[in-house]
C-alpha atoms as a PDB file:
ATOM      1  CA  UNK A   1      -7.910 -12.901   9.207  1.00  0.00           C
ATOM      2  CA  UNK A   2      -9.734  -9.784   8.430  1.00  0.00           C
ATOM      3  CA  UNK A   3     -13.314 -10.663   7.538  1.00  0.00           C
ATOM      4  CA  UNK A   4     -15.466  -8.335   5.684  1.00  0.00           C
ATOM      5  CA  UNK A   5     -18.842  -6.988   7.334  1.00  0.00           C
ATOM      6  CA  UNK A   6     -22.040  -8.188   4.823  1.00  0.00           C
ATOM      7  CA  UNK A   7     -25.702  -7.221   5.090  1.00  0.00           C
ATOM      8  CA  UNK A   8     -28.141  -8.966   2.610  1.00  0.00           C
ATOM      9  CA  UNK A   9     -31.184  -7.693   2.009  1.00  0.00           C
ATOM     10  CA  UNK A  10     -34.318  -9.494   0.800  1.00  0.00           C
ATOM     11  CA  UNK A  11     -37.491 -10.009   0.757  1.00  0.00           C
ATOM     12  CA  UNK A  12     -38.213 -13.962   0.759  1.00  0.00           C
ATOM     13  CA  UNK A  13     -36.767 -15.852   3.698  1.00  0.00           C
ATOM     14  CA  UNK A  14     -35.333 -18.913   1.575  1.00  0.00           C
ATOM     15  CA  UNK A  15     -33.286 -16.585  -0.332  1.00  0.00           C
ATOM     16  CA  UNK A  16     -31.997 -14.765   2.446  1.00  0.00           C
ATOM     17  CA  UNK A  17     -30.605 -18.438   4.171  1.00  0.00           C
ATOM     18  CA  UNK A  18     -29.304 -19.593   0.766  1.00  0.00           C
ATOM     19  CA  UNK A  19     -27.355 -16.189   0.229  1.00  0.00           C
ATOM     20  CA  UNK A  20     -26.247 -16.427   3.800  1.00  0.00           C
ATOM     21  CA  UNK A  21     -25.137 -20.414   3.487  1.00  0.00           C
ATOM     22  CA  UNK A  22     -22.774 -19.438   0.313  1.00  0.00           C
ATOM     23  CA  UNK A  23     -21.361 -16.327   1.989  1.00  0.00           C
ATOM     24  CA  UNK A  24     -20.723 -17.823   5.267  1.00  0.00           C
ATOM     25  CA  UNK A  25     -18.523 -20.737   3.073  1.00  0.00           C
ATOM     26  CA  UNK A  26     -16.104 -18.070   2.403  1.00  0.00           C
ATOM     27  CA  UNK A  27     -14.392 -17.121   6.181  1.00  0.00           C
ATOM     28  CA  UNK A  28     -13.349 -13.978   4.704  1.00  0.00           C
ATOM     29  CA  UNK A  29     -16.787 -13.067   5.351  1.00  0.00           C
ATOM     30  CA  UNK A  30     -19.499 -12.114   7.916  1.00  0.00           C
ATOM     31  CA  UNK A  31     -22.693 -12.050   7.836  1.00  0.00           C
ATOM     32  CA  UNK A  32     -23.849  -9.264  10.148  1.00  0.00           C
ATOM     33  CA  UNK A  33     -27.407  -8.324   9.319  1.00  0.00           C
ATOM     34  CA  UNK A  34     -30.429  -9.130   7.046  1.00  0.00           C
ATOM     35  CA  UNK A  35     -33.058  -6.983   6.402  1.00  0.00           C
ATOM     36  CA  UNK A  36     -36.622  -7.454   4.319  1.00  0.00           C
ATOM     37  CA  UNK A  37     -36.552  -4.365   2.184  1.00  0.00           C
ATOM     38  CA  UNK A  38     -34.589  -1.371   1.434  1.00  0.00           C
ATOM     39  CA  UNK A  39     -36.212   1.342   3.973  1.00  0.00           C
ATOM     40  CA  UNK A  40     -34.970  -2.008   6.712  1.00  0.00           C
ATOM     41  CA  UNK A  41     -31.745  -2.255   5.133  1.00  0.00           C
ATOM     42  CA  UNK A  42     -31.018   1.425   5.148  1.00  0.00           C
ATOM     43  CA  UNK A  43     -31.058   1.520   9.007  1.00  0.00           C
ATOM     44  CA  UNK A  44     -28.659  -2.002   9.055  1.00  0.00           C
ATOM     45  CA  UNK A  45     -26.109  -0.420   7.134  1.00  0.00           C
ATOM     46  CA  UNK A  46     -26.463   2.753   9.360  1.00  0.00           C
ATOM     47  CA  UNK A  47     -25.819   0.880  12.221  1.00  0.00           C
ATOM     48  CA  UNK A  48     -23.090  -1.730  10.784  1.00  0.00           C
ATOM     49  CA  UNK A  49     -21.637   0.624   7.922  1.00  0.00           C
ATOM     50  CA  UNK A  50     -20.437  -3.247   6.559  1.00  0.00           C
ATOM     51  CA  UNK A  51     -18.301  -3.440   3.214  1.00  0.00           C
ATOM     52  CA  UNK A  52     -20.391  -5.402   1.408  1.00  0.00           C
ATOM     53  CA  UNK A  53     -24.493  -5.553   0.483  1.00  0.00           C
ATOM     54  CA  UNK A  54     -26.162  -7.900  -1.360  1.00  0.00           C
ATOM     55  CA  UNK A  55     -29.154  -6.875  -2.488  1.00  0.00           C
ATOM     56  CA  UNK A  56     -32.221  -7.869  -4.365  1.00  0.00           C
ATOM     57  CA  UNK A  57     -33.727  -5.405  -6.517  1.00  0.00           C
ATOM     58  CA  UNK A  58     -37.836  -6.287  -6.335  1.00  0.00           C
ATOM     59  CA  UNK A  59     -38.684  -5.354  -2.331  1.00  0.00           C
ATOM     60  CA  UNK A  60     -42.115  -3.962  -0.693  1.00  0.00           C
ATOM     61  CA  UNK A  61     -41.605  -0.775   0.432  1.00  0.00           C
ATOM     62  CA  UNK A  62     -38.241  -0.208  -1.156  1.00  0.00           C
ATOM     63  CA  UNK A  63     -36.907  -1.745  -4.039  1.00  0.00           C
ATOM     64  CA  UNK A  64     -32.873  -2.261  -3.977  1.00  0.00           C
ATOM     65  CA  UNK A  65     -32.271   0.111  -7.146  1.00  0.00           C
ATOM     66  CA  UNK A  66     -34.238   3.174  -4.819  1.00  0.00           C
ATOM     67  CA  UNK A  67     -32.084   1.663  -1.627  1.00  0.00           C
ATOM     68  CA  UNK A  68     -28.561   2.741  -3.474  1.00  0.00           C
ATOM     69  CA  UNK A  69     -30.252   6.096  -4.709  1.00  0.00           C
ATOM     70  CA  UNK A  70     -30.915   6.961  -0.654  1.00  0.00           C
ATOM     71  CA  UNK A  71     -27.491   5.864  -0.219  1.00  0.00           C
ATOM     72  CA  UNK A  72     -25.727   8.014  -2.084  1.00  0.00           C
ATOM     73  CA  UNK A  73     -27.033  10.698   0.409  1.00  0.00           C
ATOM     74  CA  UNK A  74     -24.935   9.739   2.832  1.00  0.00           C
ATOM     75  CA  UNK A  75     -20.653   9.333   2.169  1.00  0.00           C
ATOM     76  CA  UNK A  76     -19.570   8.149   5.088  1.00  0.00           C
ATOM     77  CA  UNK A  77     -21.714   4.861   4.330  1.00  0.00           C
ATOM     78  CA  UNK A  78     -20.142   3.616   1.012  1.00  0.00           C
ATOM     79  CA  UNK A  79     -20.650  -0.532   1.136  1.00  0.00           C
ATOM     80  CA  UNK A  80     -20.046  -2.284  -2.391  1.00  0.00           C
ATOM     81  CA  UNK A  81     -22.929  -3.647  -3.626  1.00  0.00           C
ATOM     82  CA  UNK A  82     -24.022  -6.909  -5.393  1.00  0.00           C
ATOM     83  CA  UNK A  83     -27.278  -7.182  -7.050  1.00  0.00           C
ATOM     84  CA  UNK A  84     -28.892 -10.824  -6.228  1.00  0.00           C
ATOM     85  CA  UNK A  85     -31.866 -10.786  -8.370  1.00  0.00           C
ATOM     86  CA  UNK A  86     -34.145 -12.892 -10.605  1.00  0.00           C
ATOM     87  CA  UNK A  87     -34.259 -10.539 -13.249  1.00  0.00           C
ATOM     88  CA  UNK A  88     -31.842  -9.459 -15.761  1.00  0.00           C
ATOM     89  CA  UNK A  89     -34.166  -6.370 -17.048  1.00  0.00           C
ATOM     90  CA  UNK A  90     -32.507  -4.382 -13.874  1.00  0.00           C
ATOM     91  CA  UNK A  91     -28.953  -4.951 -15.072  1.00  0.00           C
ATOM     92  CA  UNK A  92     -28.608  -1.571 -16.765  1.00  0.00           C
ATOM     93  CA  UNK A  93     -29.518   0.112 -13.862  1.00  0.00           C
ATOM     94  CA  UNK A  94     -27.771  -1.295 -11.534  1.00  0.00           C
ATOM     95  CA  UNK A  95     -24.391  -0.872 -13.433  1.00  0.00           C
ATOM     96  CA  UNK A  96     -25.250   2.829 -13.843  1.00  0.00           C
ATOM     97  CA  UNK A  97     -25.780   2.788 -10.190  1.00  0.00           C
ATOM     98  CA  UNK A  98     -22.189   1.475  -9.546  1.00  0.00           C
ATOM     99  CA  UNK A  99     -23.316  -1.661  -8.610  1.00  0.00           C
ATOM    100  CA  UNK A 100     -19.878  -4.125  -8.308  1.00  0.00           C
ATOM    101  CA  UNK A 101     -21.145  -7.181  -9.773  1.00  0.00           C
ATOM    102  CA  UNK A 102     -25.205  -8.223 -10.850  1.00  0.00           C
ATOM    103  CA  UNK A 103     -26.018 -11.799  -9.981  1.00  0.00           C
ATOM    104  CA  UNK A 104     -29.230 -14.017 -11.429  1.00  0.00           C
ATOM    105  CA  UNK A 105     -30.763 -16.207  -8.373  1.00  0.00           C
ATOM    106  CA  UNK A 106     -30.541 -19.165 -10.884  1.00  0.00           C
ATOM    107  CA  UNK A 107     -26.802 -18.892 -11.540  1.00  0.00           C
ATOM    108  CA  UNK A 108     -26.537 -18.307  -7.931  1.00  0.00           C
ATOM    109  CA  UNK A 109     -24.757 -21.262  -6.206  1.00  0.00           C
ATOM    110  CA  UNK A 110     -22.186 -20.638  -9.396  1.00  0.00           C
ATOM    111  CA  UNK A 111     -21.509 -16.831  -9.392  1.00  0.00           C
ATOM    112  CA  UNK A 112     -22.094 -15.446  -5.780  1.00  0.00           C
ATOM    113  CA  UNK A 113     -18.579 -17.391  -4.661  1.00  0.00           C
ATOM    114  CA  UNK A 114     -16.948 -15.797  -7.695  1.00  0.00           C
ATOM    115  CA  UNK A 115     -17.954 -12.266  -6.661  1.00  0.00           C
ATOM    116  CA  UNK A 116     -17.147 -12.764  -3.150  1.00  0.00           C
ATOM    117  CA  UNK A 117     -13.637 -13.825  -4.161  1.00  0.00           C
ATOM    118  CA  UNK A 118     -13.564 -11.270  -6.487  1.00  0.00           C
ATOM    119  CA  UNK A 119     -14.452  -8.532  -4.124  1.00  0.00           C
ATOM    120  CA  UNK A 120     -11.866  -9.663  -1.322  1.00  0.00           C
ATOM    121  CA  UNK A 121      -8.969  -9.752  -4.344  1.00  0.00           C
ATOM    122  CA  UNK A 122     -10.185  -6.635  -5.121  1.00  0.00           C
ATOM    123  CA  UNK A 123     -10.323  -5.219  -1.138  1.00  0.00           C
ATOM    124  CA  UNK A 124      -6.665  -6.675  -0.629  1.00  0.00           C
ATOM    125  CA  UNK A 125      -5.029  -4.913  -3.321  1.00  0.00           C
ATOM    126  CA  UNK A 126      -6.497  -1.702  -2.761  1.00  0.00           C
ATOM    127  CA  UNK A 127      -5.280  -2.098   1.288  1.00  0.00           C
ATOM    128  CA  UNK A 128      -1.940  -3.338   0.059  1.00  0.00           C
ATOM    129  CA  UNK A 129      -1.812   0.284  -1.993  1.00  0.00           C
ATOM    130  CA  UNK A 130      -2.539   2.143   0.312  1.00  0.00           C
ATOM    131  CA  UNK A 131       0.348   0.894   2.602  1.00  0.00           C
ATOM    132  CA  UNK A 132       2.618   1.749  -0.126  1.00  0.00           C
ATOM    133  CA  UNK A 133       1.087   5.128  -0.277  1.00  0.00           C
ATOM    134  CA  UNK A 134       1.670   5.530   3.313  1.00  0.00           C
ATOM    135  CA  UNK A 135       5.105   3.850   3.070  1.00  0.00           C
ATOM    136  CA  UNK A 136       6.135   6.273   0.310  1.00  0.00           C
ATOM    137  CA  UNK A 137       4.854   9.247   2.086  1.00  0.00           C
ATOM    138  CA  UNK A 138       6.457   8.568   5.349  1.00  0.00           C
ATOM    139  CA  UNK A 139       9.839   7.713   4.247  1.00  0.00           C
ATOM    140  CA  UNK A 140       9.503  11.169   1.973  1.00  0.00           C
ATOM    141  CA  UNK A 141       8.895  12.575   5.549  1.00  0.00           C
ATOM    142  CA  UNK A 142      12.082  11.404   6.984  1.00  0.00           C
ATOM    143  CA  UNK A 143      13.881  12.101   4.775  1.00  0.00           C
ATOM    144  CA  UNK A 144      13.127  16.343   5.221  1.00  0.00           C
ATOM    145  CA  UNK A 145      13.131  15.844   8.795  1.00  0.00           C
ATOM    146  CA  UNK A 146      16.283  16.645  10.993  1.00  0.00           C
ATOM    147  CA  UNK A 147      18.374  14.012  13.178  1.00  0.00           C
ATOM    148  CA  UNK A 148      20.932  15.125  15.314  1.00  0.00           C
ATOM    149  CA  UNK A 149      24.647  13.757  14.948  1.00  0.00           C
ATOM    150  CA  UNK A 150      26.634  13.948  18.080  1.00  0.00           C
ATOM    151  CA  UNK A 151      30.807  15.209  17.932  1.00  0.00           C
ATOM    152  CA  UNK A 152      32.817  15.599  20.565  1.00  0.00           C
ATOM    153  CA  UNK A 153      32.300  19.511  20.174  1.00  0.00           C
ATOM    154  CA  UNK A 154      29.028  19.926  18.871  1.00  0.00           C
ATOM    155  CA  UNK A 155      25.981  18.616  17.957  1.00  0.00           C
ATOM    156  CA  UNK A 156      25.012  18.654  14.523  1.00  0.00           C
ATOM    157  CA  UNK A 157      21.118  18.995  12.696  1.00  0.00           C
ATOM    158  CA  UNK A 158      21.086  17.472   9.038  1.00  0.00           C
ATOM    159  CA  UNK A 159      18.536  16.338   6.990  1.00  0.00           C
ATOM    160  CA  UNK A 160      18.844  12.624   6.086  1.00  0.00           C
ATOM    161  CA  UNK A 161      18.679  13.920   2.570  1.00  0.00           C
ATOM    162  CA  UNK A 162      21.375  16.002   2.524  1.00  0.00           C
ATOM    163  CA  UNK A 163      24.028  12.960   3.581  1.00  0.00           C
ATOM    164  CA  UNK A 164      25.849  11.479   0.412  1.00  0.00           C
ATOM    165  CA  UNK A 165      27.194   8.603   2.205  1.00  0.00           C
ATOM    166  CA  UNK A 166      28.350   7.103   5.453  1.00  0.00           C
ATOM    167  CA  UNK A 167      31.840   5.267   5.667  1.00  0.00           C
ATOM    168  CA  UNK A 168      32.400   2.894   9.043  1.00  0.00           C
ATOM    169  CA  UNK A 169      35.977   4.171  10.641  1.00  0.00           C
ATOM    170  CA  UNK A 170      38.301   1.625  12.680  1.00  0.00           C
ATOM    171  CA  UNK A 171      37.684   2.456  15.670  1.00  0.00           C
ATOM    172  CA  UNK A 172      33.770   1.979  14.879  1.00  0.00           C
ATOM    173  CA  UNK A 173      32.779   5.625  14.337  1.00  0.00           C
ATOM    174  CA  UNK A 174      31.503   6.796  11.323  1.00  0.00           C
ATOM    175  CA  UNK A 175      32.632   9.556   8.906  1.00  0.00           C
ATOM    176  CA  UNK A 176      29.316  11.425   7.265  1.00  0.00           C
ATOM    177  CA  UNK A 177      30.001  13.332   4.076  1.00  0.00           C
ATOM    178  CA  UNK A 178      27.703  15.581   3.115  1.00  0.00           C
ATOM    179  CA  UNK A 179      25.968  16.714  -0.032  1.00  0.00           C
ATOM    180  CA  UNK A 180      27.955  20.362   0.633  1.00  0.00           C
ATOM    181  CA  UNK A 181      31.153  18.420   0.809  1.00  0.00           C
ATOM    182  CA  UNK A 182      31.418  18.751   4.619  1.00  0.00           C
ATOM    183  CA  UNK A 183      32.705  15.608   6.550  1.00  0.00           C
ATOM    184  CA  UNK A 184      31.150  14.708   9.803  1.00  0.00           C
ATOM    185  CA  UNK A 185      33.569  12.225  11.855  1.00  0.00           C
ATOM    186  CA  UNK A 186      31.031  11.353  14.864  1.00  0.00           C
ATOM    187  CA  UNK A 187      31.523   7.971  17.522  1.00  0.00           C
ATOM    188  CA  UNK A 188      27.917   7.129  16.637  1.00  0.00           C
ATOM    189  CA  UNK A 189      28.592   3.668  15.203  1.00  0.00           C
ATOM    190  CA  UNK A 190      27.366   2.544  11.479  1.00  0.00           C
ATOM    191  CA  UNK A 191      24.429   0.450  12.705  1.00  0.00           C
ATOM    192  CA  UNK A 192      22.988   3.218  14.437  1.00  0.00           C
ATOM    193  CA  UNK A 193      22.798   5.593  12.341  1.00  0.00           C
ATOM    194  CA  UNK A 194      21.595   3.420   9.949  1.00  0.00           C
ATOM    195  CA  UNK A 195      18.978   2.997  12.450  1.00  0.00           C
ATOM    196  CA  UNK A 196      17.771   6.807  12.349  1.00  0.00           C
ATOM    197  CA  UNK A 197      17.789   6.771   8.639  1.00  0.00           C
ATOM    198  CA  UNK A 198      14.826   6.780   6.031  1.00  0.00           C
ATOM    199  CA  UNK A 199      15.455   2.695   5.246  1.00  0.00           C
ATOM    200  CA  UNK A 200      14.233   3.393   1.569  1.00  0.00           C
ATOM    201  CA  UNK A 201      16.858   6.041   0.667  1.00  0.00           C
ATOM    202  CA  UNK A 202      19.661   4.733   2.100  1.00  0.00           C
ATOM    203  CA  UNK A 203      21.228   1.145   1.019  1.00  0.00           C
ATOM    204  CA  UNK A 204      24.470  -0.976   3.254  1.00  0.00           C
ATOM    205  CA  UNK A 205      26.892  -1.582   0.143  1.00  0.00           C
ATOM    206  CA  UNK A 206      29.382  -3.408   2.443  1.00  0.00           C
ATOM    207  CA  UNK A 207      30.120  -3.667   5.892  1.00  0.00           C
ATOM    208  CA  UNK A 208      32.214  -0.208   5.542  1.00  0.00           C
ATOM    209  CA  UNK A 209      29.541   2.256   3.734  1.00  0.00           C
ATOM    210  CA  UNK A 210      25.993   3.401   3.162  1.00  0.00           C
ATOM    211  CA  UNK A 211      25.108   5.013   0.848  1.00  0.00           C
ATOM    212  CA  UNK A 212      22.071   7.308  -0.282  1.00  0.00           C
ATOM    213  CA  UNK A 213      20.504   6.149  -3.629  1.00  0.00           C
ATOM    214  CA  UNK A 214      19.594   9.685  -4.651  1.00  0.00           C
ATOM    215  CA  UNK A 215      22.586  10.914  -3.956  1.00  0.00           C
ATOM    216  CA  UNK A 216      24.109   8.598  -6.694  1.00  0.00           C
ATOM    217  CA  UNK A 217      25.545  10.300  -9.707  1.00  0.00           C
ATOM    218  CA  UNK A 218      26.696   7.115 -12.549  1.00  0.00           C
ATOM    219  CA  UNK A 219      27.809   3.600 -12.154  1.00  0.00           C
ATOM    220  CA  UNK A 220      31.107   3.403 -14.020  1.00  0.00           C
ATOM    221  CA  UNK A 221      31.567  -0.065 -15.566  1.00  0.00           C
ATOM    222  CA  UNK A 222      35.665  -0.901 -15.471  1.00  0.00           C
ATOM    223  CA  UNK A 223      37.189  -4.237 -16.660  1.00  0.00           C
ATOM    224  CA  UNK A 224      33.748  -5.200 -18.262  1.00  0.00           C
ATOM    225  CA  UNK A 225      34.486  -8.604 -18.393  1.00  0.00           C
ATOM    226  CA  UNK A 226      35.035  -8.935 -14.698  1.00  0.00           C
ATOM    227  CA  UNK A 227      32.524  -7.055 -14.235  1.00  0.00           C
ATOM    228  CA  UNK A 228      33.607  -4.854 -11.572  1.00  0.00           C
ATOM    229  CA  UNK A 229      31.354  -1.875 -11.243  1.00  0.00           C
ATOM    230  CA  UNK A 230      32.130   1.451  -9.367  1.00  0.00           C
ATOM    231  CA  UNK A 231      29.327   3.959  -7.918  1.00  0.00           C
ATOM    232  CA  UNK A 232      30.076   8.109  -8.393  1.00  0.00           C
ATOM    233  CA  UNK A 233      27.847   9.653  -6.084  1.00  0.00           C
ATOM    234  CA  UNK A 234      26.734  13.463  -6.903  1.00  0.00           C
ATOM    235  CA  UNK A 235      29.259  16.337  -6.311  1.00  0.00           C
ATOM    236  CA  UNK A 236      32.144  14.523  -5.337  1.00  0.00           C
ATOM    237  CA  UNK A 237      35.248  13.554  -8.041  1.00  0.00           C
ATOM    238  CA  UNK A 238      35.560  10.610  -9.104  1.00  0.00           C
ATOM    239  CA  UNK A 239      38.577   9.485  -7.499  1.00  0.00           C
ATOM    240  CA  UNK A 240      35.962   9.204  -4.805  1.00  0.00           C
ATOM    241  CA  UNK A 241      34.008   5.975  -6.207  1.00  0.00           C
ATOM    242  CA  UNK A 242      32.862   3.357  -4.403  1.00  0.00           C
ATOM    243  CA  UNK A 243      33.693  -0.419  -5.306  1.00  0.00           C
ATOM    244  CA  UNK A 244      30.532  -1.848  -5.896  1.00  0.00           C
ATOM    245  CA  UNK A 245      30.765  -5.728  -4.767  1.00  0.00           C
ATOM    246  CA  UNK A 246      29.910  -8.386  -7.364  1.00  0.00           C
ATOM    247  CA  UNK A 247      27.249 -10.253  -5.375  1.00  0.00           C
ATOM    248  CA  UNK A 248      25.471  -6.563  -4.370  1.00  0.00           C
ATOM    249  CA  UNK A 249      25.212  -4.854  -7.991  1.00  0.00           C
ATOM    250  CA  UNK A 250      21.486  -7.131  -8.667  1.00  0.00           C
ATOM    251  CA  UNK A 251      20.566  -6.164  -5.283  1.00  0.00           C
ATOM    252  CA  UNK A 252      21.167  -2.694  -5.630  1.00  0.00           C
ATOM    253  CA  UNK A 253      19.512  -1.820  -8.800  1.00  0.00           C
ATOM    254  CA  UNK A 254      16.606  -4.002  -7.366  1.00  0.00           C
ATOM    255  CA  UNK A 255      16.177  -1.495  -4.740  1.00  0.00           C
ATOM    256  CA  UNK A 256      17.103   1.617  -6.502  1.00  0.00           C
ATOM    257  CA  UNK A 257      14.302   0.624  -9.438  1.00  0.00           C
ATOM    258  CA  UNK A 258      11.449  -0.576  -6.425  1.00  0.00           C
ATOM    259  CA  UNK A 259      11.844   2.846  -4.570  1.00  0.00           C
ATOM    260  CA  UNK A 260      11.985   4.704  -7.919  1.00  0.00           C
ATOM    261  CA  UNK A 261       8.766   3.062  -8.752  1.00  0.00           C
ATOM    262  CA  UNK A 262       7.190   4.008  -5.604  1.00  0.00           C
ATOM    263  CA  UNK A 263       8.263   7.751  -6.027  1.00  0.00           C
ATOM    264  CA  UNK A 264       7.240   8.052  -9.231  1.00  0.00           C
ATOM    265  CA  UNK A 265       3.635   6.106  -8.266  1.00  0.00           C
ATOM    266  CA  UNK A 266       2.799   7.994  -5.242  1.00  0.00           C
ATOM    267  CA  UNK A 267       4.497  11.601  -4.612  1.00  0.00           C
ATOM    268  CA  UNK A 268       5.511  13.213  -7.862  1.00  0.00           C
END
């Protein structure tokens, strides 16, 4: 489990150890450094650059609201911070200084494990984005980049994007028709192929084809109350269609309308 660096910073010993004792409850948390004022704390999140500070506000030296004002003088160090105070006359401030939450000493056994949890909610999602983001990017990246399919007399470079769909021959090769209407008939086998292919552009229909969701043109409802359901895919007639099996149509728009989403979210 990932646990998230924490400095606090305070003046009075007993606060310190009772801020420490409630964050160290929570083993999504670590307690790395304390510090006694905001000139000491400066220098601990220098050398720890942690995710979180909790700070007090009322220091010798330097207060907590001067602390974040120094901080901002540096990017690269960019910890949330958590006011732990026992006044509520700083709350302004510290919400104009992007403070993430403002907690009262005497509502502290109450509130500090509700920010914590708050702030590691808040952490996941925002790392769980930014996989997508990376997802999404990377698959937009394969799907521009060239693979090379092998014939008996030549070998060809294609863009994954450019292949309409795949169909699985008898004799376990694979026929590749492409967006220009050119068919590919290669001994590479279904599986791998499928294997070089962006996996969030391209979806197995049936044992005999994959297909390219943005390649697809209509689904064609027939017989609607057998529900059989037919996919055109672009530039080729319709006699061409593809049987879409009962048990796969869910599954399909499921991952047509999840990929969609993370286009739309993330590269448009």
């Amino acid at each position: 489990m990932e646990k998230y660096k924490t400095i606090i910073i305070d003046d009075m010993p007993e606060n310190v150890d009772q801020i420490k004792r409630l964050t160290q409850k929570d083993e999504r948390f670590e307690v790395v450094a304390t510090a006694n004022n905001g000139a000491n704390g400066l220098k601990e999140i220098a050398a720890h650059n942690p995710e979180l500070v909790l700070l007090d506000v009322e220091m010798p030296v330097m207060g907590g609201i001067d602390m974040v004002m120094a901080l901002k003088e540096f990017p690269a160090l960019d910890p949330i911070i958590v006011f732990v105070t026992m006044y509520d006359k700083y709350a302004i401030q510290a919400i104009r200084n992007s403070a993430f939450d403002y907690i009262l000493k005497t509502n502290l056994e109450e509130f500090l494990p509700q920010a914590l949890h708050k702030f590691a909610m808040e952490k996941a999602s925002r790392k769980l984005v930014l996989g997508q983001q990376i997802e999404a990017l990377a698959n937009n990246l394969e799907s521009n980049k060239q693979i090379v399919i092998s014939t008996p007399t030549s070998d060809y470079f294609i863009r994954p994007a450019e292949i309409v769909y795949i169909v699985r021959c008898e004799n376990a090769s694979s026929n590749i028709i492409m967006q220009n209407g050119r068919n590919i008939s290669t001994g590479q086998s279904l599986i791998l192929l499928e294997g070089l292919l962006p996996k969030n552009d391209f979806y197995r229909l049936d044992r005999k084809h994959l297909i390219n969701i943005k390649q697809i043109d209509e689904i064609i409802k027939e017989n609607f109350i057998a529900g059989r359901r037919f996919i055109k895919m672009k530039g080729l007639p319709t006699n061409k269609k593809l049987l879409i099996p009962l048990r796969k149509y869910k599954l399909l728009m499921d991952f047509v309308d999840a990929n969609k989403m993370l286009a739309k979210k993330y590269l448009l």
